[in-house]
C-alpha atoms as a PDB file:
ATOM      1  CA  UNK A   1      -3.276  19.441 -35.760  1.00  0.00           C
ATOM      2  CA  UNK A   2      -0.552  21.780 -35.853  1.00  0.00           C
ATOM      3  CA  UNK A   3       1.667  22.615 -32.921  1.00  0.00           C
ATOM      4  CA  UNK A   4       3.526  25.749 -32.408  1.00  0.00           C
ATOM      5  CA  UNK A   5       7.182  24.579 -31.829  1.00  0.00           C
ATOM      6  CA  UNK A   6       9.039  27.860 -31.321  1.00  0.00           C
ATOM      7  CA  UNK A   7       9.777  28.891 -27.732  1.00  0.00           C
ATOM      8  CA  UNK A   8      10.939  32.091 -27.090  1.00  0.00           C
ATOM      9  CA  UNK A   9      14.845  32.385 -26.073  1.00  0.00           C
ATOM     10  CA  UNK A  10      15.759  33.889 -22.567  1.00  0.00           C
ATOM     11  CA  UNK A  11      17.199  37.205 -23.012  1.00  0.00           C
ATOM     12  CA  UNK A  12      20.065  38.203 -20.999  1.00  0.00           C
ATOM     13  CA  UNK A  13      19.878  40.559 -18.140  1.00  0.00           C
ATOM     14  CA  UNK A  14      21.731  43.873 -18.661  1.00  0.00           C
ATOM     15  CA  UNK A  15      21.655  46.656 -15.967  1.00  0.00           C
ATOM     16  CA  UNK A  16      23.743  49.773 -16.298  1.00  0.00           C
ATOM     17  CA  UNK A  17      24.433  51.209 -13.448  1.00  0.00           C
ATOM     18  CA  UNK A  18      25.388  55.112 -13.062  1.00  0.00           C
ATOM     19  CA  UNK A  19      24.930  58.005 -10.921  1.00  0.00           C
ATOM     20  CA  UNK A  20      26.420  60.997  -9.243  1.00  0.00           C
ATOM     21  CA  UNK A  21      30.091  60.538  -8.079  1.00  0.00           C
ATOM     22  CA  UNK A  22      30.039  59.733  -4.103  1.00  0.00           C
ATOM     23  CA  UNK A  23      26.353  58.168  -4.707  1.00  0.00           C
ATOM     24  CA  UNK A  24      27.616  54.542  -3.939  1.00  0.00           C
ATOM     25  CA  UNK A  25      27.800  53.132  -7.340  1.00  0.00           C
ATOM     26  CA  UNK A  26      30.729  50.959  -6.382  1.00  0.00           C
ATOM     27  CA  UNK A  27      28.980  49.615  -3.461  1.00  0.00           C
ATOM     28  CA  UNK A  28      25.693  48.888  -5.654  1.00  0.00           C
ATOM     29  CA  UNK A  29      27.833  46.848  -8.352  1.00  0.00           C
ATOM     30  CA  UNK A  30      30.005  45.125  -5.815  1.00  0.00           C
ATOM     31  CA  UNK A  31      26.765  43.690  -4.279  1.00  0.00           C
ATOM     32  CA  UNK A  32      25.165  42.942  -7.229  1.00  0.00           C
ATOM     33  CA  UNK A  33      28.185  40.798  -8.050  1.00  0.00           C
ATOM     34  CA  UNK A  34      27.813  39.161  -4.817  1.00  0.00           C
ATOM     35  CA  UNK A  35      23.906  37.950  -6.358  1.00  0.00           C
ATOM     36  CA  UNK A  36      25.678  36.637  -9.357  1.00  0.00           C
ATOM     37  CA  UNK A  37      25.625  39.228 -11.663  1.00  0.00           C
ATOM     38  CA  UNK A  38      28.890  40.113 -14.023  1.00  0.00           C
ATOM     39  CA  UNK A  39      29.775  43.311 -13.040  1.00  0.00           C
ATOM     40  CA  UNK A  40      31.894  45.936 -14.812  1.00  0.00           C
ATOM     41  CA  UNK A  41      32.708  49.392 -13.783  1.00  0.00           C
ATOM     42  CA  UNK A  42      33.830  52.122 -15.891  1.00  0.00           C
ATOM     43  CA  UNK A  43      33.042  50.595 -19.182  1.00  0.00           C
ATOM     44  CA  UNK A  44      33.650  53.208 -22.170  1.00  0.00           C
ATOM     45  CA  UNK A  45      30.250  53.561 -23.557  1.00  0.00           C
ATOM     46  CA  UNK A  46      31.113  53.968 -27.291  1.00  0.00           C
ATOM     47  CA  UNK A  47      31.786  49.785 -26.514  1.00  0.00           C
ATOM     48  CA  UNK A  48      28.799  48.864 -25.180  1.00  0.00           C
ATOM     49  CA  UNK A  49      27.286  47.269 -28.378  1.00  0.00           C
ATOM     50  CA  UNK A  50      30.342  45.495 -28.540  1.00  0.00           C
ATOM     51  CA  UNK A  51      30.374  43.978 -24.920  1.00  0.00           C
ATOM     52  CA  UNK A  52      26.462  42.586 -25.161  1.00  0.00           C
ATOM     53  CA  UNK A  53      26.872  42.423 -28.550  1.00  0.00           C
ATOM     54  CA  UNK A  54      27.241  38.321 -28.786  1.00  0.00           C
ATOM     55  CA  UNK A  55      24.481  36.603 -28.927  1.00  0.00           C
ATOM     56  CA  UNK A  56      26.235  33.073 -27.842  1.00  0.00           C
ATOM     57  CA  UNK A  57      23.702  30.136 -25.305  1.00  0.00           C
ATOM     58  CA  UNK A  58      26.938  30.992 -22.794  1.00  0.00           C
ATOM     59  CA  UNK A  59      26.967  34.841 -23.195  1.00  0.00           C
ATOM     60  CA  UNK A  60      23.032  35.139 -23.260  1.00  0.00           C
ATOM     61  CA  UNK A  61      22.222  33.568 -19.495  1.00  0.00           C
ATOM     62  CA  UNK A  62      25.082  35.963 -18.238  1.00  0.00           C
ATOM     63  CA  UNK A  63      23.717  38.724 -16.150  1.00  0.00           C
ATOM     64  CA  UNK A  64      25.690  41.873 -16.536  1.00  0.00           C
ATOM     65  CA  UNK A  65      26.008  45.053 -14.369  1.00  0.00           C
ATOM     66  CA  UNK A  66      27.979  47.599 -16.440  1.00  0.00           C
ATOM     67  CA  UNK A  67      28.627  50.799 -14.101  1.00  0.00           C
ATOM     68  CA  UNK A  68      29.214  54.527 -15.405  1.00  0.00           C
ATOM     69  CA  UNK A  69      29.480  57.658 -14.404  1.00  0.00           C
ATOM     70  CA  UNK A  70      30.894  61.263 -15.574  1.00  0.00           C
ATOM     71  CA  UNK A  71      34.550  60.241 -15.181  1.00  0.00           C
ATOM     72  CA  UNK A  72      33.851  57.489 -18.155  1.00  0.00           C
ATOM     73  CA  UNK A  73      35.116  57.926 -21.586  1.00  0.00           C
ATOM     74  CA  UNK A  74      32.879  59.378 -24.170  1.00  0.00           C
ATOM     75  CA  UNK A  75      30.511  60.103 -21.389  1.00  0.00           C
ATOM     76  CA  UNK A  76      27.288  61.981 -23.249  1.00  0.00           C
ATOM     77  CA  UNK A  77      24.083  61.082 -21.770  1.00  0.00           C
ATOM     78  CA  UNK A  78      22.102  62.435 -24.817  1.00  0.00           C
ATOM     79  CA  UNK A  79      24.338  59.718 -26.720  1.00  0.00           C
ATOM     80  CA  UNK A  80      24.250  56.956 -24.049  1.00  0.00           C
ATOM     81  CA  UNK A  81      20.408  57.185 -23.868  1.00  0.00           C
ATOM     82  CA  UNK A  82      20.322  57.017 -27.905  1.00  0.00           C
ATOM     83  CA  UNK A  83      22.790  54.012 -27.817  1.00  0.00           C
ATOM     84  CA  UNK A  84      20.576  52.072 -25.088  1.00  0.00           C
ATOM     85  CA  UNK A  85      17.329  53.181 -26.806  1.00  0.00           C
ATOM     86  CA  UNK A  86      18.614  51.346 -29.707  1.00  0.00           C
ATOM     87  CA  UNK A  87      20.010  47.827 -27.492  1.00  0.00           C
ATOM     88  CA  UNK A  88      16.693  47.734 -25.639  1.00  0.00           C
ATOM     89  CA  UNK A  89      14.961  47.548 -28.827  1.00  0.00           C
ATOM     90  CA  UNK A  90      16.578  43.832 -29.162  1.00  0.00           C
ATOM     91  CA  UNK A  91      14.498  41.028 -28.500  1.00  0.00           C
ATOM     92  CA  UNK A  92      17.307  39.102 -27.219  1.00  0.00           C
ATOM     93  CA  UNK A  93      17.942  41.713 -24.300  1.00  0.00           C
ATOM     94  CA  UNK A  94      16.131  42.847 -21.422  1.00  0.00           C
ATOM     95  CA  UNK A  95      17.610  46.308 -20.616  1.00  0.00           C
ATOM     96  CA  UNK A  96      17.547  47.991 -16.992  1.00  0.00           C
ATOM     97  CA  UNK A  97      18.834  51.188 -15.804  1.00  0.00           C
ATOM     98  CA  UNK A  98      19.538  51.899 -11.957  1.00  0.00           C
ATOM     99  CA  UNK A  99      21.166  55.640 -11.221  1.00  0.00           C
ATOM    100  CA  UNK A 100      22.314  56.380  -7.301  1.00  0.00           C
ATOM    101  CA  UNK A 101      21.295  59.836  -6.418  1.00  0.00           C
ATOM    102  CA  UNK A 102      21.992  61.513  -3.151  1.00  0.00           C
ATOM    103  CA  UNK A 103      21.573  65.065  -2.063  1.00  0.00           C
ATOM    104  CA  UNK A 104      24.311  67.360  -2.289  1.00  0.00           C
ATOM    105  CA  UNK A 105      24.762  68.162   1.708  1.00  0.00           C
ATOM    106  CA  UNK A 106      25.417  64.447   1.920  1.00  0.00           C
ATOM    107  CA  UNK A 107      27.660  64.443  -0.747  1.00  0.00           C
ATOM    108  CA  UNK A 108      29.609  67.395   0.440  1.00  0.00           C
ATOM    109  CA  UNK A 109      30.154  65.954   3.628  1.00  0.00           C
ATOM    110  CA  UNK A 110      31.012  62.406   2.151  1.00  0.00           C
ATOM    111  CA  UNK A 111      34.268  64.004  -0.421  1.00  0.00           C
ATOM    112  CA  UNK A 112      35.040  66.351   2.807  1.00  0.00           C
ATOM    113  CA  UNK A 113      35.613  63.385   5.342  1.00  0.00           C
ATOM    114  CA  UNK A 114      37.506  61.398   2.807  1.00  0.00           C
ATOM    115  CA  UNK A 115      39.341  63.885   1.209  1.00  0.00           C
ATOM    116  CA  UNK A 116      38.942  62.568  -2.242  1.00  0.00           C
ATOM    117  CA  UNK A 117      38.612  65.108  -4.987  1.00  0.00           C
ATOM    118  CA  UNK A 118      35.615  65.021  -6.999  1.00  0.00           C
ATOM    119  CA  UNK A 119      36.239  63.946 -10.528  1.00  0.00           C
ATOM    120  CA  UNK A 120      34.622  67.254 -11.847  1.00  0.00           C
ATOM    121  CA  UNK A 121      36.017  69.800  -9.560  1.00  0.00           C
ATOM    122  CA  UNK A 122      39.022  71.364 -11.944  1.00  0.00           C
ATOM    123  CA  UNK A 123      39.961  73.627  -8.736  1.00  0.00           C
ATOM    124  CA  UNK A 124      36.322  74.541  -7.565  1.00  0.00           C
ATOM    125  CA  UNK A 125      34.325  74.077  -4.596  1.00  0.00           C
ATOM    126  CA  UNK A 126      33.424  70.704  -3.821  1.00  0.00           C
ATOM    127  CA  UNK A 127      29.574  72.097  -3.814  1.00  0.00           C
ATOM    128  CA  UNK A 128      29.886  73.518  -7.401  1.00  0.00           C
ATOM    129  CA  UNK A 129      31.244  70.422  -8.681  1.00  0.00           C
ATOM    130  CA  UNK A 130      28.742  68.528  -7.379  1.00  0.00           C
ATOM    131  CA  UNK A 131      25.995  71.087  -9.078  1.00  0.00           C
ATOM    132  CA  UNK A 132      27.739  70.349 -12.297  1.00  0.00           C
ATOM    133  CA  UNK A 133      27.602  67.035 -12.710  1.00  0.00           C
ATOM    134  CA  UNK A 134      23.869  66.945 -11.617  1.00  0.00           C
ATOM    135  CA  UNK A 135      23.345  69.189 -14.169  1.00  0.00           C
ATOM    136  CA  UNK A 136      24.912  66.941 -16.347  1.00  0.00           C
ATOM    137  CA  UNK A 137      23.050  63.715 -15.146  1.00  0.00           C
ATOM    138  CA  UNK A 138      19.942  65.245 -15.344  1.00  0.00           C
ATOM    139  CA  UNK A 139      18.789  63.454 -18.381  1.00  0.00           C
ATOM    140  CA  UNK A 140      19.985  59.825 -17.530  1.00  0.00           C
ATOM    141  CA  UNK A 141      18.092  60.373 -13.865  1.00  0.00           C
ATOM    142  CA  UNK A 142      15.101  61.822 -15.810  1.00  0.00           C
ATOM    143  CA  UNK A 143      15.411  57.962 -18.101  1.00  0.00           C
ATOM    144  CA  UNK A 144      16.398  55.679 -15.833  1.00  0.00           C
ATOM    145  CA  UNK A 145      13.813  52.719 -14.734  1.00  0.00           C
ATOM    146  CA  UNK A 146      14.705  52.689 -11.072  1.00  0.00           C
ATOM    147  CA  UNK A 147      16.290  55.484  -8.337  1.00  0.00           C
ATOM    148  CA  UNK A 148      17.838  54.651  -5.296  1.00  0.00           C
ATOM    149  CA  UNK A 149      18.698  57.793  -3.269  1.00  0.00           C
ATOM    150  CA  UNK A 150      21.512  57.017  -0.862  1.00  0.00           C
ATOM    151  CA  UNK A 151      21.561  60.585   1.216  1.00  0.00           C
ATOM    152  CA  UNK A 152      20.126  59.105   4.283  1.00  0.00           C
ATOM    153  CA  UNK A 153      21.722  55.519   4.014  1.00  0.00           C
ATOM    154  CA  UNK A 154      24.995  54.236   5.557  1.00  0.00           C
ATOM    155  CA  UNK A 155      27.136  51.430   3.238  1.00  0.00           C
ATOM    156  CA  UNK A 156      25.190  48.291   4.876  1.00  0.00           C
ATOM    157  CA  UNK A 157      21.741  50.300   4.082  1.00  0.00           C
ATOM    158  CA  UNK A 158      22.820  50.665   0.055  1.00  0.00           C
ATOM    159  CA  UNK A 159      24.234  46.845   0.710  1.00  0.00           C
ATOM    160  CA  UNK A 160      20.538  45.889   1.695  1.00  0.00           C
ATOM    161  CA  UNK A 161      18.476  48.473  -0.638  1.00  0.00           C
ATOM    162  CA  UNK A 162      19.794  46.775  -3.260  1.00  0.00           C
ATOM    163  CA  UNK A 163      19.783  42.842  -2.210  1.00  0.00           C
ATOM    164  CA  UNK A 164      16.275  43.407  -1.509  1.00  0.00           C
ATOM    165  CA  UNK A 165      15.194  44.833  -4.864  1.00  0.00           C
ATOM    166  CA  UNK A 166      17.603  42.467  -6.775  1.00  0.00           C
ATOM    167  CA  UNK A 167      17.691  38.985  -5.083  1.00  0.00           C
ATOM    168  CA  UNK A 168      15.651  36.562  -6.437  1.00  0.00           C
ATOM    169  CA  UNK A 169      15.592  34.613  -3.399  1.00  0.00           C
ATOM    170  CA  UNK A 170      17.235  34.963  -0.271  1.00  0.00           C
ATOM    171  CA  UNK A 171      18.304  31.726   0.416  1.00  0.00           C
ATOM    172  CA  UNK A 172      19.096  30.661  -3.080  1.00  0.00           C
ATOM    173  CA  UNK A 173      22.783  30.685  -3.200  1.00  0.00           C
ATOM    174  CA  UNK A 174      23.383  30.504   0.665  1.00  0.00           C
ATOM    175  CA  UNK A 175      26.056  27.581   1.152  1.00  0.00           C
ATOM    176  CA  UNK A 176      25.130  25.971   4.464  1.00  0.00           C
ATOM    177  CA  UNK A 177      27.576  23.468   5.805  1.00  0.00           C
ATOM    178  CA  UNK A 178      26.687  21.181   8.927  1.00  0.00           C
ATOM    179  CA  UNK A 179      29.239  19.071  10.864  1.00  0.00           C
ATOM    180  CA  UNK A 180      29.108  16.823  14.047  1.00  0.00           C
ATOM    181  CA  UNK A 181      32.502  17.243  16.389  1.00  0.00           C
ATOM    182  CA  UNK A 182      33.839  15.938  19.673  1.00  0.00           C
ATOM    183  CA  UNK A 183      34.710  19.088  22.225  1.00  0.00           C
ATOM    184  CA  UNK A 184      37.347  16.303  23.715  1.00  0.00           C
ATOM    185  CA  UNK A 185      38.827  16.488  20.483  1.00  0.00           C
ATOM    186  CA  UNK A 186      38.702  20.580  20.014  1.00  0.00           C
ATOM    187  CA  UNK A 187      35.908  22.884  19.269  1.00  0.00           C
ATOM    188  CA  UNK A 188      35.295  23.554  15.335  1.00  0.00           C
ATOM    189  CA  UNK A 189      37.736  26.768  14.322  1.00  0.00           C
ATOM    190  CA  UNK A 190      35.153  28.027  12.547  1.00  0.00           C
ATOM    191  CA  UNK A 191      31.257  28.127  13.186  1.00  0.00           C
ATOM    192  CA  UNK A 192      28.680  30.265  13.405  1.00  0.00           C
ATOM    193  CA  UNK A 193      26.011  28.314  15.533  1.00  0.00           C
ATOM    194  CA  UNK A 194      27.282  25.536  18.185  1.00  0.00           C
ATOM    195  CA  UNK A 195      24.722  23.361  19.796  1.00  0.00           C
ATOM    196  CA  UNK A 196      25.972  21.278  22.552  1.00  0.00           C
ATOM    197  CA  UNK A 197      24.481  18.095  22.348  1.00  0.00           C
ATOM    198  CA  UNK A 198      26.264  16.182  25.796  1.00  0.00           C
ATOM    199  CA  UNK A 199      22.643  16.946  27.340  1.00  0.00           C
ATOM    200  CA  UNK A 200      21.460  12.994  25.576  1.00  0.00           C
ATOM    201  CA  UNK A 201      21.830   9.877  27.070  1.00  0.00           C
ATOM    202  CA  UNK A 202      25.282   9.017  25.621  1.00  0.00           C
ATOM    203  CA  UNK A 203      25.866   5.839  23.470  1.00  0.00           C
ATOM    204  CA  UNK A 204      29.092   5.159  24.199  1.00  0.00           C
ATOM    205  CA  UNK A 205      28.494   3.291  27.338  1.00  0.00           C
ATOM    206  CA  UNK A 206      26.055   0.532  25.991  1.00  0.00           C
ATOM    207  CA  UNK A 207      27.971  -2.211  24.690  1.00  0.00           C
ATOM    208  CA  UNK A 208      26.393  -3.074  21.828  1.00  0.00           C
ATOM    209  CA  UNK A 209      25.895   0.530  20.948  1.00  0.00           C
ATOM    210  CA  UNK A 210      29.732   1.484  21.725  1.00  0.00           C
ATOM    211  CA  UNK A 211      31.308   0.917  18.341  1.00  0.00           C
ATOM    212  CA  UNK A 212      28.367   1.925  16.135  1.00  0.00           C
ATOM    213  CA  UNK A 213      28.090   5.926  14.911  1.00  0.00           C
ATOM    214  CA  UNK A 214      25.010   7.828  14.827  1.00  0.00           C
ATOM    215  CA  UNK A 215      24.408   6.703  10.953  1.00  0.00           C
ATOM    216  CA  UNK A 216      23.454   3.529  12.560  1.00  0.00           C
ATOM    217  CA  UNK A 217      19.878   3.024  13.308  1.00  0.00           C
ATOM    218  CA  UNK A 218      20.292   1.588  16.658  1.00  0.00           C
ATOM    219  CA  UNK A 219      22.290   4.640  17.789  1.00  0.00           C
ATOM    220  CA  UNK A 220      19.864   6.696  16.226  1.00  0.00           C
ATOM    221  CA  UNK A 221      16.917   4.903  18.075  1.00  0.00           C
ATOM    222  CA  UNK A 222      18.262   5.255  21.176  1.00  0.00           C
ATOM    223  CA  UNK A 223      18.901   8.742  20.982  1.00  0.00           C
ATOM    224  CA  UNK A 224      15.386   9.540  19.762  1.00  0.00           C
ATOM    225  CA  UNK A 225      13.987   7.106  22.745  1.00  0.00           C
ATOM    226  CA  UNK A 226      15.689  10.424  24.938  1.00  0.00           C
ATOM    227  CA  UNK A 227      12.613  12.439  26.605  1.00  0.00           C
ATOM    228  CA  UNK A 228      15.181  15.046  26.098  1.00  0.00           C
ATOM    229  CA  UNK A 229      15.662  14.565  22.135  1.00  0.00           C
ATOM    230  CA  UNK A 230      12.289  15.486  20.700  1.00  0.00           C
ATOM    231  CA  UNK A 231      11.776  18.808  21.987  1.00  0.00           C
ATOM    232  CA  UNK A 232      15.519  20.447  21.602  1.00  0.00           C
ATOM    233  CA  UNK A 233      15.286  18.754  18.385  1.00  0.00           C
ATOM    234  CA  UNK A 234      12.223  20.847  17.147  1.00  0.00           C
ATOM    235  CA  UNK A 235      13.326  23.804  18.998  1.00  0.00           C
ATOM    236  CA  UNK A 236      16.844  23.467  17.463  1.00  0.00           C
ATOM    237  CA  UNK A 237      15.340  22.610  13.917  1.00  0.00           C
ATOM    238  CA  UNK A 238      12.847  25.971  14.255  1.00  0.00           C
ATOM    239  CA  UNK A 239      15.380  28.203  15.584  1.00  0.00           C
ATOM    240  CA  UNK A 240      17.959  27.027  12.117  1.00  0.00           C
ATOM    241  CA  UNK A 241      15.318  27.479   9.892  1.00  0.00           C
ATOM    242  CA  UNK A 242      14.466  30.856  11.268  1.00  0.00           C
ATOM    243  CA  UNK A 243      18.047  32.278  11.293  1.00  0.00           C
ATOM    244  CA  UNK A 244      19.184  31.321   7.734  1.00  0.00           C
ATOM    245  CA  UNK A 245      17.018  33.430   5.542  1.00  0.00           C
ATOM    246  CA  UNK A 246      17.430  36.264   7.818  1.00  0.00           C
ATOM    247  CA  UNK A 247      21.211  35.675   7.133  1.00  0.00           C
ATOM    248  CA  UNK A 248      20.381  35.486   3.697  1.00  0.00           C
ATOM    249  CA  UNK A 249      18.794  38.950   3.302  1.00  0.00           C
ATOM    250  CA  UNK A 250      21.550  40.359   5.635  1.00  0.00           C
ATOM    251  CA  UNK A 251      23.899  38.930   2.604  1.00  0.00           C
ATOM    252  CA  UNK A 252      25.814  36.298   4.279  1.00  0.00           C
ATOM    253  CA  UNK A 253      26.869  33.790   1.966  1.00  0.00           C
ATOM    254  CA  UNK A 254      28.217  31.053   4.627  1.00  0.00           C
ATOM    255  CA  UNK A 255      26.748  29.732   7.453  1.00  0.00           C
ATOM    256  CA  UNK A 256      28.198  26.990   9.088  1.00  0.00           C
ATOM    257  CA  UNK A 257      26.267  24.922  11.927  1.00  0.00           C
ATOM    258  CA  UNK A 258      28.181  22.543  14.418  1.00  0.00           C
ATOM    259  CA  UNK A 259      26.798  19.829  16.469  1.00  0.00           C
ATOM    260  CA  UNK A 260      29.284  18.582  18.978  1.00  0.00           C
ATOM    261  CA  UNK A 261      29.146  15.964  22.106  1.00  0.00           C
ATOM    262  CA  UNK A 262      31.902  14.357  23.610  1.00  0.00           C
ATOM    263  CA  UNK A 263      33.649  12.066  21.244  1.00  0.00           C
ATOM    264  CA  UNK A 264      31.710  13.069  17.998  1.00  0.00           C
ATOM    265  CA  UNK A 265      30.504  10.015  17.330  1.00  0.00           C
ATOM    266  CA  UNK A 266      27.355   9.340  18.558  1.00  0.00           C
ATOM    267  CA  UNK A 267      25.253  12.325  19.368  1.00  0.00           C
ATOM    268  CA  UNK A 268      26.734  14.753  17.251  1.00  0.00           C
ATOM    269  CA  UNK A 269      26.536  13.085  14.439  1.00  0.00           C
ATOM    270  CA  UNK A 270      23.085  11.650  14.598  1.00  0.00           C
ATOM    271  CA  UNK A 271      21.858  15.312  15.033  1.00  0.00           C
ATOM    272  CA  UNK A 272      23.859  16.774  12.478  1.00  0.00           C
ATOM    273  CA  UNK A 273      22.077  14.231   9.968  1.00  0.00           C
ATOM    274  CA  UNK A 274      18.579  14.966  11.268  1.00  0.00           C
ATOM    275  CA  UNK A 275      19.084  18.646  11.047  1.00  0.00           C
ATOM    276  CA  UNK A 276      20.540  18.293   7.381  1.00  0.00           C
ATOM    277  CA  UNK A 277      16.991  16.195   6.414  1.00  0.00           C
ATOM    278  CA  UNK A 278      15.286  19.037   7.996  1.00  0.00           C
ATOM    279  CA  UNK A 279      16.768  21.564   6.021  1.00  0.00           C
ATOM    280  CA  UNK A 280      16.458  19.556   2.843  1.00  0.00           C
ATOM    281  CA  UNK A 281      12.730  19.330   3.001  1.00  0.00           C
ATOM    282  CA  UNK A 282      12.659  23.165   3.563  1.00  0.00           C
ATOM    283  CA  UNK A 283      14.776  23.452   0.163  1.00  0.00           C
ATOM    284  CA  UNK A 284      18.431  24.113   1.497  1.00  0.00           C
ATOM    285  CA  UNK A 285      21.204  21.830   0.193  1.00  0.00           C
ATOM    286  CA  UNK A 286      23.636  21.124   3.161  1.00  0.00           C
ATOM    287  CA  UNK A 287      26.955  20.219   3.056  1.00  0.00           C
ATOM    288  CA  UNK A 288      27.234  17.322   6.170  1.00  0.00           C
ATOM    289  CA  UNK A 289      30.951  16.905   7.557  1.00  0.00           C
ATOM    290  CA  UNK A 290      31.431  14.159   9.915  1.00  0.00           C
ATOM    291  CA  UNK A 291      34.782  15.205  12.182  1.00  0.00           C
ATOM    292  CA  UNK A 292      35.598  12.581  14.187  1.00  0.00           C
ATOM    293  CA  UNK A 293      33.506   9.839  12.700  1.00  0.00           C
ATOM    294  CA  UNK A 294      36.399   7.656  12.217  1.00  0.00           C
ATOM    295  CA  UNK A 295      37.934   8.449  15.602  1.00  0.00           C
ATOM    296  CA  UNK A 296      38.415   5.450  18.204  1.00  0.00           C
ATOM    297  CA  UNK A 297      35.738   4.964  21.264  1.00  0.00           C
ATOM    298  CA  UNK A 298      37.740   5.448  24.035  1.00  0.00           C
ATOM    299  CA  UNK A 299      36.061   5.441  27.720  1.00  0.00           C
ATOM    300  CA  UNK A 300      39.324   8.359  28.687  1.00  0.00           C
ATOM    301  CA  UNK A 301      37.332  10.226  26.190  1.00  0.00           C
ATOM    302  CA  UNK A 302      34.199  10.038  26.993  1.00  0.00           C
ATOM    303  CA  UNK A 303      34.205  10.824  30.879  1.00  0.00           C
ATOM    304  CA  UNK A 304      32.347   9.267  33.560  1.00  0.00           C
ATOM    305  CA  UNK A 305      29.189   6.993  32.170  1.00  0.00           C
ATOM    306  CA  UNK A 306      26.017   8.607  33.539  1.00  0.00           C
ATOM    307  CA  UNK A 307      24.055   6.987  36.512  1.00  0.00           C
END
């Protein structure tokens, strides 16, 4: 019995990306870079072939976003849509075209607030140049497979318009990175959530328990036998796994989640590793800093012991 053994090969993402001047091309490619994608902007066109020509394993997973517009060289949309007629013929490509369009109040206003000139004015009105080059666009917004019209969206709208229609997955490539602290030894410089966990039954003032960390199952054990723990715990553990994908979609790449009691070694640290398993089985990978792990128990620290 015969067996078909030829798979087909993944063919590399291309997008070009053009539009009319003041449309928010920049902005689209700049995000678009942010979801992984190569980007290039203002690539001569009569070079295309040769820029997705290779057909290398590397070159082939690479996901490019090659932006153009009327100020390019060799700029002829009759010629560009011949040219990518021809490269989305290729079996080893899969071709996309995105064009920003925006009305041309909006873009009137935009060159008149920041003063740029339009790259097609040649000492005319703003308004006429902008009627020119939609004339000559015409054809490429007539081809193109998708059309975002920006004339009613700020910078952060475009941002989002476009993560939503081009990321995969929201939460694929945010980097999440938990750490446990001691506020007697400083606050975190940077974080974006805090949870104070002093609230427990602290640790530090049962002998046996005093010189163990929260990685130790006895420290662990008693901080779970807290009729406080459970409860903040699952509220805690709901509330992260709420907020990251909406940081996600909102573009964020970082999000960094502290846990801090009074010496950072106990409480902290014990909920900074529950929250990271937590987040693991909803398919985040975590990055788990311990601060003060190795820091000294010292009573001076720690306060008064609790009644």
């Amino acid at each position: 019995m015969g067996t078909d053994s030829t798979l087909e090969a993944p063919r590399q993402e291309v997008m070009l990306v053009t539009g009319l001047s003041g449309a928010g091309k920049t902005t689209a490619l700049r995000v678009l870079e942010d979801l992984g994608w190569e980007a290039i902007d203002n690539f001569p066109i009569r070079m295309l072939d040769r820029l997705i020509g290779g057909e290398s394993e590397e070159q082939g997973h690479a996901k490019l976003a090659i932006g153009f517009d009327s100020r390019t060289r060799g700029f002829v949309p009759s010629d560009i849509i011949e040219r990518v007629k021809e490269l989305d013929a290729r079996s080893d490509l899969a071709l996309s075209t995105l064009f920003l369009d925006c009305s041309g109040a909006e873009l009137e206003r935009r060159y008149n607030e920041t003063r740029r000139r339009h790259p097609m004015a040649q000492g005319r009105p703003v308004i006429e140049a902008i009627r020119a080059e939609r004339e000559l666009l015409a054809p490429l917004r007539r081809w193109a497979d998708m059309v975002i019209d920006t004339s009613a969206l700020t910078s952060n709208d475009l941002q989002q318009a476009v993560r939503d229609r081009f990321a995969k997955a929201p939460t694929a490539d945010l980097s999440v990175t938990i750490s446990s602290f001691g506020f007697a030894r400083g606050m975190p410089p940077l974080s974006d959530l805090v949870f104070d966990m002093r609230f427990l039954d602290n640790p530090h003032w049962i002998d046996e328990l005093r010189e163990k960390t929260g990685l130790d199952p006895e420290v662990s054990a008693h901080i779970a036998a807290d009729p406080a723990w459970g409860e903040a715990f699952t509220k805690i553990r709901d509330l992260v796994l709420l907020l990251l994908p909406l940081y996600a979609a909102q573009g964020k790449a970082y999000v960094n989640l502290a846990f801090g009691c009074t010496g950072g070694r106990h409480r902290s640290v014990h909920t900074a590793e529950a929250i990271a398993q937590a987040l693991r089985e909803n398919g985040f990978s975590p990055t788990v800093i311990h601060r003060n792990l190795g820091s000294r128990a010292a009573d001076m620290l720690e306060g008064t012991p609790q009644p």
